[in-house]
Protein backbone atom coordinates (compact mmCIF):
# COMPACT_ATOMS: atom_id res chain seq x y z
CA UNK A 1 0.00 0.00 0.00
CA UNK A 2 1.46 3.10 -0.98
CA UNK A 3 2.46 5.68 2.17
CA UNK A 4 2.28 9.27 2.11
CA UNK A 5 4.24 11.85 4.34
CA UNK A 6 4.85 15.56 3.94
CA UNK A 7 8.17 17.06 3.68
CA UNK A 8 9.31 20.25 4.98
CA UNK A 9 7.91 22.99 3.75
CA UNK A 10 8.72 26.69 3.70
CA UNK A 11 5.18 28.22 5.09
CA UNK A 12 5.90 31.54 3.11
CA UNK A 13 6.01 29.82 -0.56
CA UNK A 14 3.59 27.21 0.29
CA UNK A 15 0.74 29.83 1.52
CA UNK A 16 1.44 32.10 -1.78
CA UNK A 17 1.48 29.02 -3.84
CA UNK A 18 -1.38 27.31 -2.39
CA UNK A 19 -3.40 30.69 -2.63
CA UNK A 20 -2.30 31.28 -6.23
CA UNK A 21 -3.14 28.03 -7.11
CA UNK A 22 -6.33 28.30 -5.50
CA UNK A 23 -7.76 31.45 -7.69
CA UNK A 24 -5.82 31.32 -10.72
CA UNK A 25 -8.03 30.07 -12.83
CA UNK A 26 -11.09 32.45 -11.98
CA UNK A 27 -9.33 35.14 -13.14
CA UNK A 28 -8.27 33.61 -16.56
CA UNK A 29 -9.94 31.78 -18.95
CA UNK A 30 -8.02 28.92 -20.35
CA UNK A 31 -10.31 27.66 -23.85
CA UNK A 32 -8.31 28.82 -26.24
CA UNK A 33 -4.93 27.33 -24.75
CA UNK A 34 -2.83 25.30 -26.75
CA UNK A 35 -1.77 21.84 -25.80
CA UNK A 36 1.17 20.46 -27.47
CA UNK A 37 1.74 16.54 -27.45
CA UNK A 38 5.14 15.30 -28.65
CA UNK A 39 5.07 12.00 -30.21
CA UNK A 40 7.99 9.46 -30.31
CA UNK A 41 7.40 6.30 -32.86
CA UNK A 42 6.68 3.34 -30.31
CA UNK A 43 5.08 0.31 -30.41
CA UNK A 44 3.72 1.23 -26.57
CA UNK A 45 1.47 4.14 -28.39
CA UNK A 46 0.36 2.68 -32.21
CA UNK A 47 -0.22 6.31 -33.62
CA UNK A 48 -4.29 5.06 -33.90
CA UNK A 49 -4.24 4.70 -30.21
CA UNK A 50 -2.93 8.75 -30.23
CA UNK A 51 -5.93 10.34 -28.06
CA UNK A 52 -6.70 13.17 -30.83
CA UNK A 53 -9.50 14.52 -28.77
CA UNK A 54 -7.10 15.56 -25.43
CA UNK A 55 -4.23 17.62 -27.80
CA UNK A 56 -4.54 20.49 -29.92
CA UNK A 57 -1.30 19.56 -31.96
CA UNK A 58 0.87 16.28 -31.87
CA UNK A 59 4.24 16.37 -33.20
CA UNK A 60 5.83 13.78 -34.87
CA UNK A 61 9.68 13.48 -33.00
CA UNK A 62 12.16 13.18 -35.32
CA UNK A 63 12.57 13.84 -38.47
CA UNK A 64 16.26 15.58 -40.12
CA UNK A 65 16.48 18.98 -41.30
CA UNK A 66 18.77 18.80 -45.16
CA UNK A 67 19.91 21.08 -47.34
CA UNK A 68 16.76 20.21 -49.66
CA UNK A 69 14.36 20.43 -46.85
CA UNK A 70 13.12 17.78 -44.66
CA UNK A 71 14.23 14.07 -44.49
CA UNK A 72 12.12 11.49 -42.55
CA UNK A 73 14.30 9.91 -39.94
CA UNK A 74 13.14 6.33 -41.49
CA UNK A 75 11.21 5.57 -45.01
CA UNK A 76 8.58 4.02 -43.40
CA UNK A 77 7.61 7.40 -41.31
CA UNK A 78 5.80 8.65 -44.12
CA UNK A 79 2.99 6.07 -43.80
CA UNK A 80 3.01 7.27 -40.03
CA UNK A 81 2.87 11.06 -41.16
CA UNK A 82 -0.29 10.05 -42.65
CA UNK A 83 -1.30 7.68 -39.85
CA UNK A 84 -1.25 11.06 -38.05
CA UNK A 85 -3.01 13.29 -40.24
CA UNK A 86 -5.75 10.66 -40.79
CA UNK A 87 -6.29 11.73 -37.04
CA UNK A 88 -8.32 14.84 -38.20
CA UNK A 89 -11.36 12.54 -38.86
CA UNK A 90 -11.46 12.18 -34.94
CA UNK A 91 -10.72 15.69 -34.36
CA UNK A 92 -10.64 17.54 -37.32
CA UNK A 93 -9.50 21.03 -35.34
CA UNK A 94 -6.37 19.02 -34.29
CA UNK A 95 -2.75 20.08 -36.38
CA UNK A 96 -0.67 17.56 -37.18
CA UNK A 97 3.49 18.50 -37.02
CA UNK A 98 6.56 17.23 -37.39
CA UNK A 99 10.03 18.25 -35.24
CA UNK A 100 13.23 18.90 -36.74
CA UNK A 101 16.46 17.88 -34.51
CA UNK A 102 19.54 17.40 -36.31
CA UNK A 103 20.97 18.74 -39.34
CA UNK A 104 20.33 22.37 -38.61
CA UNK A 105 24.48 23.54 -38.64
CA UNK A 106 25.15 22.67 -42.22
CA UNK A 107 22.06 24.44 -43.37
CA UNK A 108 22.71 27.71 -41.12
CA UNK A 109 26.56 28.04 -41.61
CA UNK A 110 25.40 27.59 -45.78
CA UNK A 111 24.61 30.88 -45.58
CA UNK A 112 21.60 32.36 -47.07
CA UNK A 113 21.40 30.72 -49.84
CA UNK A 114 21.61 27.36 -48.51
CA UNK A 115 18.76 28.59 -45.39
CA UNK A 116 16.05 29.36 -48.59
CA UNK A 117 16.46 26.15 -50.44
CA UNK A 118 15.89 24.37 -46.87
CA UNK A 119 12.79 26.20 -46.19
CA UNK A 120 11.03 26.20 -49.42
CA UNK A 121 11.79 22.34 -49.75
CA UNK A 122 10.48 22.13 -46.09
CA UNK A 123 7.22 23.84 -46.85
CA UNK A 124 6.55 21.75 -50.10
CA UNK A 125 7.61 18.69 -48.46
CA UNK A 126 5.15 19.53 -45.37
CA UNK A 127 2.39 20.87 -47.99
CA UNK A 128 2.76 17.27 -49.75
CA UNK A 129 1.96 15.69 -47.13
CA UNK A 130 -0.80 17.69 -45.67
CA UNK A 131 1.12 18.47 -42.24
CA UNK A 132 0.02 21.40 -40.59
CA UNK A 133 3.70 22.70 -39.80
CA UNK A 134 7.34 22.07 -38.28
CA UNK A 135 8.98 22.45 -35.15
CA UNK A 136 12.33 23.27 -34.72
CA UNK A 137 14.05 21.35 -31.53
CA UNK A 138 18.18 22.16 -32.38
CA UNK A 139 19.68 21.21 -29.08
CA UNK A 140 21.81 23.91 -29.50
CA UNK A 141 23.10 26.16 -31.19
CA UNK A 142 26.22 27.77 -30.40
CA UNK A 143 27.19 31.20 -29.65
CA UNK A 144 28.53 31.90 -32.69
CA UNK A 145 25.60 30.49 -34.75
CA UNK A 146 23.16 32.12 -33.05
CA UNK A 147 22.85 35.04 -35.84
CA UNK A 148 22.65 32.62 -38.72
CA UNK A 149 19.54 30.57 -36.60
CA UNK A 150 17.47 33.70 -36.14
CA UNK A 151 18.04 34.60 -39.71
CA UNK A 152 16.75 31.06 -40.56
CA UNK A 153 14.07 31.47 -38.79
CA UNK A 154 12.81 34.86 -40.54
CA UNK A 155 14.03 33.65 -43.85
CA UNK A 156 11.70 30.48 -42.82
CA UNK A 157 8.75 32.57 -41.75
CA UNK A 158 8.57 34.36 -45.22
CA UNK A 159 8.83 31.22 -47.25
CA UNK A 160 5.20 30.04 -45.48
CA UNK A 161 3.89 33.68 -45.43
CA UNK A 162 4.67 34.05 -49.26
CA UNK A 163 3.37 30.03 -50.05
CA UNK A 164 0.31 31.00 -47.90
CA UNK A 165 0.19 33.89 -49.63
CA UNK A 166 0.13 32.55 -53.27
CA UNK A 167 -1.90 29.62 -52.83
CA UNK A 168 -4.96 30.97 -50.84
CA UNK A 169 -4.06 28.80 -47.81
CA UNK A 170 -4.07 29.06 -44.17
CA UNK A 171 0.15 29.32 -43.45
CA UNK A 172 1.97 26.73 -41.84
CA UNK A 173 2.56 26.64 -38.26
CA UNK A 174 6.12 27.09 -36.92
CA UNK A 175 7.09 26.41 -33.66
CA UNK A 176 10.05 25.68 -31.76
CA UNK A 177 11.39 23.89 -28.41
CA UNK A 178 13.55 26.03 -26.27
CA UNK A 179 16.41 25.16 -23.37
CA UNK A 180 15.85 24.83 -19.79
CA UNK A 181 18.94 26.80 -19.14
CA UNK A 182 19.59 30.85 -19.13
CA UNK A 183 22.41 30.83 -20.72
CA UNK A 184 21.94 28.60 -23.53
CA UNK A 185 18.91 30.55 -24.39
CA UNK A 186 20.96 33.66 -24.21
CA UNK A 187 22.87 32.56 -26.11
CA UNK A 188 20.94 30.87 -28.62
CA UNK A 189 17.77 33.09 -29.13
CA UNK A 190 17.18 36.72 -29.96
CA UNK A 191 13.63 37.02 -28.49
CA UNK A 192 12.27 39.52 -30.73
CA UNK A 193 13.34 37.77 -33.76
CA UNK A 194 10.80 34.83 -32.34
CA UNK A 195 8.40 36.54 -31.05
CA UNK A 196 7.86 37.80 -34.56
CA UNK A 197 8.25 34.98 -36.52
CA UNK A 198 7.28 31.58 -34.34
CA UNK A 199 3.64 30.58 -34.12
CA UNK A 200 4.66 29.50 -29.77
CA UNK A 201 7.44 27.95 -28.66
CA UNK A 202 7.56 25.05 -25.98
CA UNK A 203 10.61 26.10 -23.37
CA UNK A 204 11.83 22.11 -21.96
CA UNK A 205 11.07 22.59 -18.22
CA UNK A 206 12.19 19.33 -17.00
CA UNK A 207 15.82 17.83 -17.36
CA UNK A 208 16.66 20.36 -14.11
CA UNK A 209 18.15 17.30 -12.76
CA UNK A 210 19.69 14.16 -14.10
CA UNK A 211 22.50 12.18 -11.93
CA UNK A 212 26.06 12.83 -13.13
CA UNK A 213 28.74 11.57 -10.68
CA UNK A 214 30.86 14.70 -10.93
CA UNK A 215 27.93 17.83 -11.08
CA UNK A 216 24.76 16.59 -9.74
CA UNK A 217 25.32 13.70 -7.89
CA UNK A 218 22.41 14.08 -4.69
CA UNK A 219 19.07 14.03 -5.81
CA UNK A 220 17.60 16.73 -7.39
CA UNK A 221 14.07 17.64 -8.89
CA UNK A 222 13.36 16.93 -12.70
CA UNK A 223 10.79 19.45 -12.94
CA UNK A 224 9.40 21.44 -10.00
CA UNK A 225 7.41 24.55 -10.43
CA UNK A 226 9.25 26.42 -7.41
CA UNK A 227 13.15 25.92 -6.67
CA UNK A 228 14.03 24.35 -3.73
CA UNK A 229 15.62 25.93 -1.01
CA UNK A 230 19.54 26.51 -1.32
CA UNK A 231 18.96 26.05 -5.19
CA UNK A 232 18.66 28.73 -8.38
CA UNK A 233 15.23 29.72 -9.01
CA UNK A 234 16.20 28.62 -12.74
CA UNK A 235 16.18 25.17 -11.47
CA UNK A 236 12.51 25.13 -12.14
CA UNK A 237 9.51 25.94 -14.00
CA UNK A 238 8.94 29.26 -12.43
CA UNK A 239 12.50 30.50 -13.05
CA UNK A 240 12.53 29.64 -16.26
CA UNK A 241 9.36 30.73 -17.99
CA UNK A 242 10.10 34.10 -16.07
CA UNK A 243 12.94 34.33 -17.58
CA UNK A 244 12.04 33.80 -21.22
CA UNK A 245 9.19 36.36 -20.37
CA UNK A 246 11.78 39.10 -18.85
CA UNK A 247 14.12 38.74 -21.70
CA UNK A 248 11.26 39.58 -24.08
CA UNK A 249 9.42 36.67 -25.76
CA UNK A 250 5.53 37.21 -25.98
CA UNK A 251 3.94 35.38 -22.96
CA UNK A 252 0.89 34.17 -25.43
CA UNK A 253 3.26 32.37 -27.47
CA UNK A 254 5.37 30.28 -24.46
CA UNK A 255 4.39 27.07 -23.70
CA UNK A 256 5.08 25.60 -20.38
CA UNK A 257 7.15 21.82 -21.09
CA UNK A 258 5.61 19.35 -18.62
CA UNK A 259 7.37 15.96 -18.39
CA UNK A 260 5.11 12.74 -18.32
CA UNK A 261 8.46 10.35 -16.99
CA UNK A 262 10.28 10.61 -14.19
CA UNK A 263 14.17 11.06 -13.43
CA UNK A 264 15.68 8.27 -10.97
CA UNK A 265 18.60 7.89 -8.54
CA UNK A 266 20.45 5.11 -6.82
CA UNK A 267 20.94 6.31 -2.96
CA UNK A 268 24.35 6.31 -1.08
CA UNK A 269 22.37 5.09 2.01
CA UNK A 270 18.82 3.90 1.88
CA UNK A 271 18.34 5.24 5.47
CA UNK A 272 18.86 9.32 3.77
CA UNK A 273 16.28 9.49 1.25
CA UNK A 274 15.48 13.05 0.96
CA UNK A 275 15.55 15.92 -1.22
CA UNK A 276 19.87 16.70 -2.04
CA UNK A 277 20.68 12.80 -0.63
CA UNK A 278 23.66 11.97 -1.64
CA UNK A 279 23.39 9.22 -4.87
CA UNK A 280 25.93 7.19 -6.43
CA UNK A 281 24.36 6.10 -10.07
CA UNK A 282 21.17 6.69 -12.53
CA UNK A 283 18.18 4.40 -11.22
CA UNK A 284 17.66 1.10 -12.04
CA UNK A 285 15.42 0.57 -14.99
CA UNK A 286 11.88 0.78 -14.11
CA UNK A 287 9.18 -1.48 -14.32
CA UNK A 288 7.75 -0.30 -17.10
CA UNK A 289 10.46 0.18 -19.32
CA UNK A 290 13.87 -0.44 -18.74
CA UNK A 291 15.92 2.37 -19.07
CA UNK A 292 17.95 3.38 -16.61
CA UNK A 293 17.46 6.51 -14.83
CA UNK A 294 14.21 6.72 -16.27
CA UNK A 295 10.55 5.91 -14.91
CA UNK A 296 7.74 6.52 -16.99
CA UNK A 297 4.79 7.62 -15.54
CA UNK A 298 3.23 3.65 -15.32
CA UNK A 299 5.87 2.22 -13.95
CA UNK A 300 6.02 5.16 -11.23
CA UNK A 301 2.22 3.90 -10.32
CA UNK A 302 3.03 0.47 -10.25
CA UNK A 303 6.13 1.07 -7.86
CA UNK A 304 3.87 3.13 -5.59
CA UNK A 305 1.55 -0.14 -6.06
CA UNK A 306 4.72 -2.18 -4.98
CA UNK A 307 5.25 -0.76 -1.58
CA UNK A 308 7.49 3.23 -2.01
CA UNK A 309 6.73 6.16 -0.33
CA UNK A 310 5.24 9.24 -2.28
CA UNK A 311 6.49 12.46 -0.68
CA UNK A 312 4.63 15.54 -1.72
CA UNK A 313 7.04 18.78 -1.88
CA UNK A 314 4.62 21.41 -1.18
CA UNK A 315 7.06 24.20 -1.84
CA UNK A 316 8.34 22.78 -5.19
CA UNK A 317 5.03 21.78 -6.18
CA UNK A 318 5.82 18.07 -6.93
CA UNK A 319 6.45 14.53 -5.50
CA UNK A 320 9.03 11.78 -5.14
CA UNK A 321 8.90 8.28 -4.18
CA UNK A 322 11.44 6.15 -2.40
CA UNK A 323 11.56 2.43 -1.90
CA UNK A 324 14.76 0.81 -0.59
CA UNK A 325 18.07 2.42 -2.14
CA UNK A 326 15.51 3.97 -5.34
CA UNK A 327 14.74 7.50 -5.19
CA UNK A 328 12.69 8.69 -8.73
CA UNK A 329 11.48 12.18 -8.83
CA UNK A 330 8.20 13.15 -11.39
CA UNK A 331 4.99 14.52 -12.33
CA UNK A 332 1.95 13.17 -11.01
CA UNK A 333 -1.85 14.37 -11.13
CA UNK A 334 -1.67 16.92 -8.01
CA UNK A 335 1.80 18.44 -9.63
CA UNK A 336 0.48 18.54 -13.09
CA UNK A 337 -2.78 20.54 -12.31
CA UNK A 338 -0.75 23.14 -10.27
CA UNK A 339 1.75 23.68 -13.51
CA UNK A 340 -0.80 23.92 -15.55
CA UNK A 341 -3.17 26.31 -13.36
CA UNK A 342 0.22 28.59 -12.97
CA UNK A 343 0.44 28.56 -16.94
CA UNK A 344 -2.88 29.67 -17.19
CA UNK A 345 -2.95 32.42 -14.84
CA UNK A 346 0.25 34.12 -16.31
CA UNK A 347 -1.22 34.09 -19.64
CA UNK A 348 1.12 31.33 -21.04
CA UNK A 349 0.40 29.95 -24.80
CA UNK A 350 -0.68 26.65 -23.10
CA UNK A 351 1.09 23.03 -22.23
CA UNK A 352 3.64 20.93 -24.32
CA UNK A 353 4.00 17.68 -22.98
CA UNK A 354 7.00 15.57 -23.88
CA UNK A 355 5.63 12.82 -24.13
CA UNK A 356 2.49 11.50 -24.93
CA UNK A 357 4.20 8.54 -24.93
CA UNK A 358 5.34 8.48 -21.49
CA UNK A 359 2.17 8.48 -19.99
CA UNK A 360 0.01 6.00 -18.38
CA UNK A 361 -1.00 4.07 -21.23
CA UNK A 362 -2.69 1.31 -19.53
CA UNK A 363 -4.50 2.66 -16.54
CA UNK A 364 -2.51 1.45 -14.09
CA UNK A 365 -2.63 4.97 -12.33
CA UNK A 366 -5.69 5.75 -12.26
CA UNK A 367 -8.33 3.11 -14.04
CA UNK A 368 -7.82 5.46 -17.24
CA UNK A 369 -5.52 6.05 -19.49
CA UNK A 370 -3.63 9.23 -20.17
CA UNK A 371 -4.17 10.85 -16.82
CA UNK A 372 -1.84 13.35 -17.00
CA UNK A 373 -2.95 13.97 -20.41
CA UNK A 374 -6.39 14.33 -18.85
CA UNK A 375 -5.07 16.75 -16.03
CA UNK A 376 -3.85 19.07 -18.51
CA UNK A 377 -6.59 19.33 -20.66
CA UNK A 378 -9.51 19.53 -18.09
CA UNK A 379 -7.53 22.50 -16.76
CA UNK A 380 -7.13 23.89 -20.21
CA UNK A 381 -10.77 23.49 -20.66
């Protein structure tokens, strides 16, 4: 039987959290929020079993970005880009995309040249295939290609405005996923330059923690909404959205990134299980996939099932469970809802989830599947 016990909270945070938590969404309305679902091909998630009704957009993860435009990861991805679209006779509001991850530095340090022939191949390739955009997910750019991105990115913009333009269409969509970390994204991103030319833009808020036996070896948070004490405040959610906002990209286009998997530990000394307890390796797999240092949200329901504690963070807004020397922090119903009811109220875009995928497929959780998918969109309305 799972056991519950509350952690140490700072009263401060937790009554200003609590109370905005608690009114946010009277003062904002939340219908026309968008709610992104990545994708990954898996035999877990056929793409017919893809719940088009919860998501306002599902992106495909991966294709390539090339010189000529855009180059499915596999041949047989192209039956699954139509899988996808085929989707629309479900939902026939929902848009269909596919994300770009490697091959963006040979087409930005082409020059200009080079950038144009990538986008106008991109838009006929995504036209052909009746996709309703791209998303760009380079993971990252340097410093000193950050000029030739942004100018990809406007150079891309006017190849769909202009295709729009001269085929009496509605214009592709172009979005983008951004890095959890402030100086990446300085370094990386002009924010006006996307705030003019991306549709929204999902920043990653999760990753804040992974175990690495030289820089983050005690357990750490993979995606609160709050920092912990004694940690930056862009550790988390919070930090990092406000930061994107201060720095100057348009709050209606940022999507908050909320993780559906959890990041997991090996403890020093299963007798000093808390929050910043010292750790010696990545998790075990866990028991719903094996992949170590990584628990997707099922198998985080069916440890909970097996015997481990849940402690709820009230100050970070999220749990973690422990069970012997395992220590897995994630996202759970309760967290989910309070991201998502922070989004709302500070006039965010919407959600992106990474990943559809990741969620609990089976009902294991909860009796029904996609929970945290449902979370997100009953709060989204």
């Amino acid at each position: 039987m799972m056991k519950i016990r509350s952690c140490g909270e700072r009263m401060s945070t937790v009554v200003w959290l609590s109370a905005f938590i608690a009114t946010c969404c009277v003062a904002t309305a939340a219908g026309s929020k968008t709610f992104v679902c990545y994708y990954q091909p898996s035999a877990r998630v056929p793409i017919a079993s893809i719940p088009a009704n919860l998501c306002t957009h599902v992106t495909y993860a991966f294709a390539e970005a090339s010189k000529n435009g855009i180059s499915p990861a596999h041949t047989t991805d192209l039956a699954k880009y139509a899988e996808m679209v085929a989707l629309k006779k479900v939902n026939p509001n929902l848009k269909v995309l596919v994300s770009l991850q490697n091959g963006f530095p040979a087409i930005v340090d082409g020059g200009v040249t080079v950038m144009e022939t990538f986008a106008n191949g991109a838009v006929s390739f995504l036209r052909k295939l009746r996709l309703d955009g791209v998303d760009f997910d380079w993971e990252f750019p340097s410093k000193a290609q950050k000029a030739g991105y942004m100018k990809l990115i406007s150079i891309f913009r006017k190849a769909i405005s202009d295709e729009a333009k001269l085929n009496g269409a509605a214009s592709l969509l172009l979005t983008m996923a951004l890095a959890n970390n402030k100086y990446i994204a300085g370094w990386a991103y002009d924010m006006s330059v996307l705030t003019q030319n991306i549709d929204f833009a999902t920043v990653m808020t999760y990753d804040f923690h992974v175990f690495n036996a030289k820089h983050d070896n005690v357990t750490g948070y993979n995606s609160p909404l709050v920092a912990p004490k004694g940690e930056s405040t862009y550790l988390s959610t919070v930090g990092m959205l406000t930061f994107y906002i201060k720095a100057g990209l348009e709050r209606s286009k940022i999507l908050m990134g909320v993780p559906t998997y959890g990041r997991s530990y090996i403890l020093a000394d299963n007798s000093n299980h808390g929050l910043h307890a010292p750790a010696v390796a990545r998790g075990a797999p866990g028991p719903a996939i094996h992949v170590h240092g990584v628990y997707i949200y099922q198998g985080i329901c069916m440890a909970l099932k097996s015997g481990a504690t849940r402690v709820w963070d009230g100050a970070a807004g999220v749990p973690y469970l422990y069970h012997d020397t395992a220590w897995v922090s994630y996202d759970d119903e309760q967290s989910v809802m309070g991201k998502c009811k922070w989004a709302v109220a500070s006039n965010l875009g919407g959600i992106g989830v990474w990943s559809l995928t990741l969620d609990d497929i089976t009902g294991t959780c909860t009796g029904e599947s996609f929970p945290l998918l449902r979370t997100i969109k009953s709060c989204l309305g």
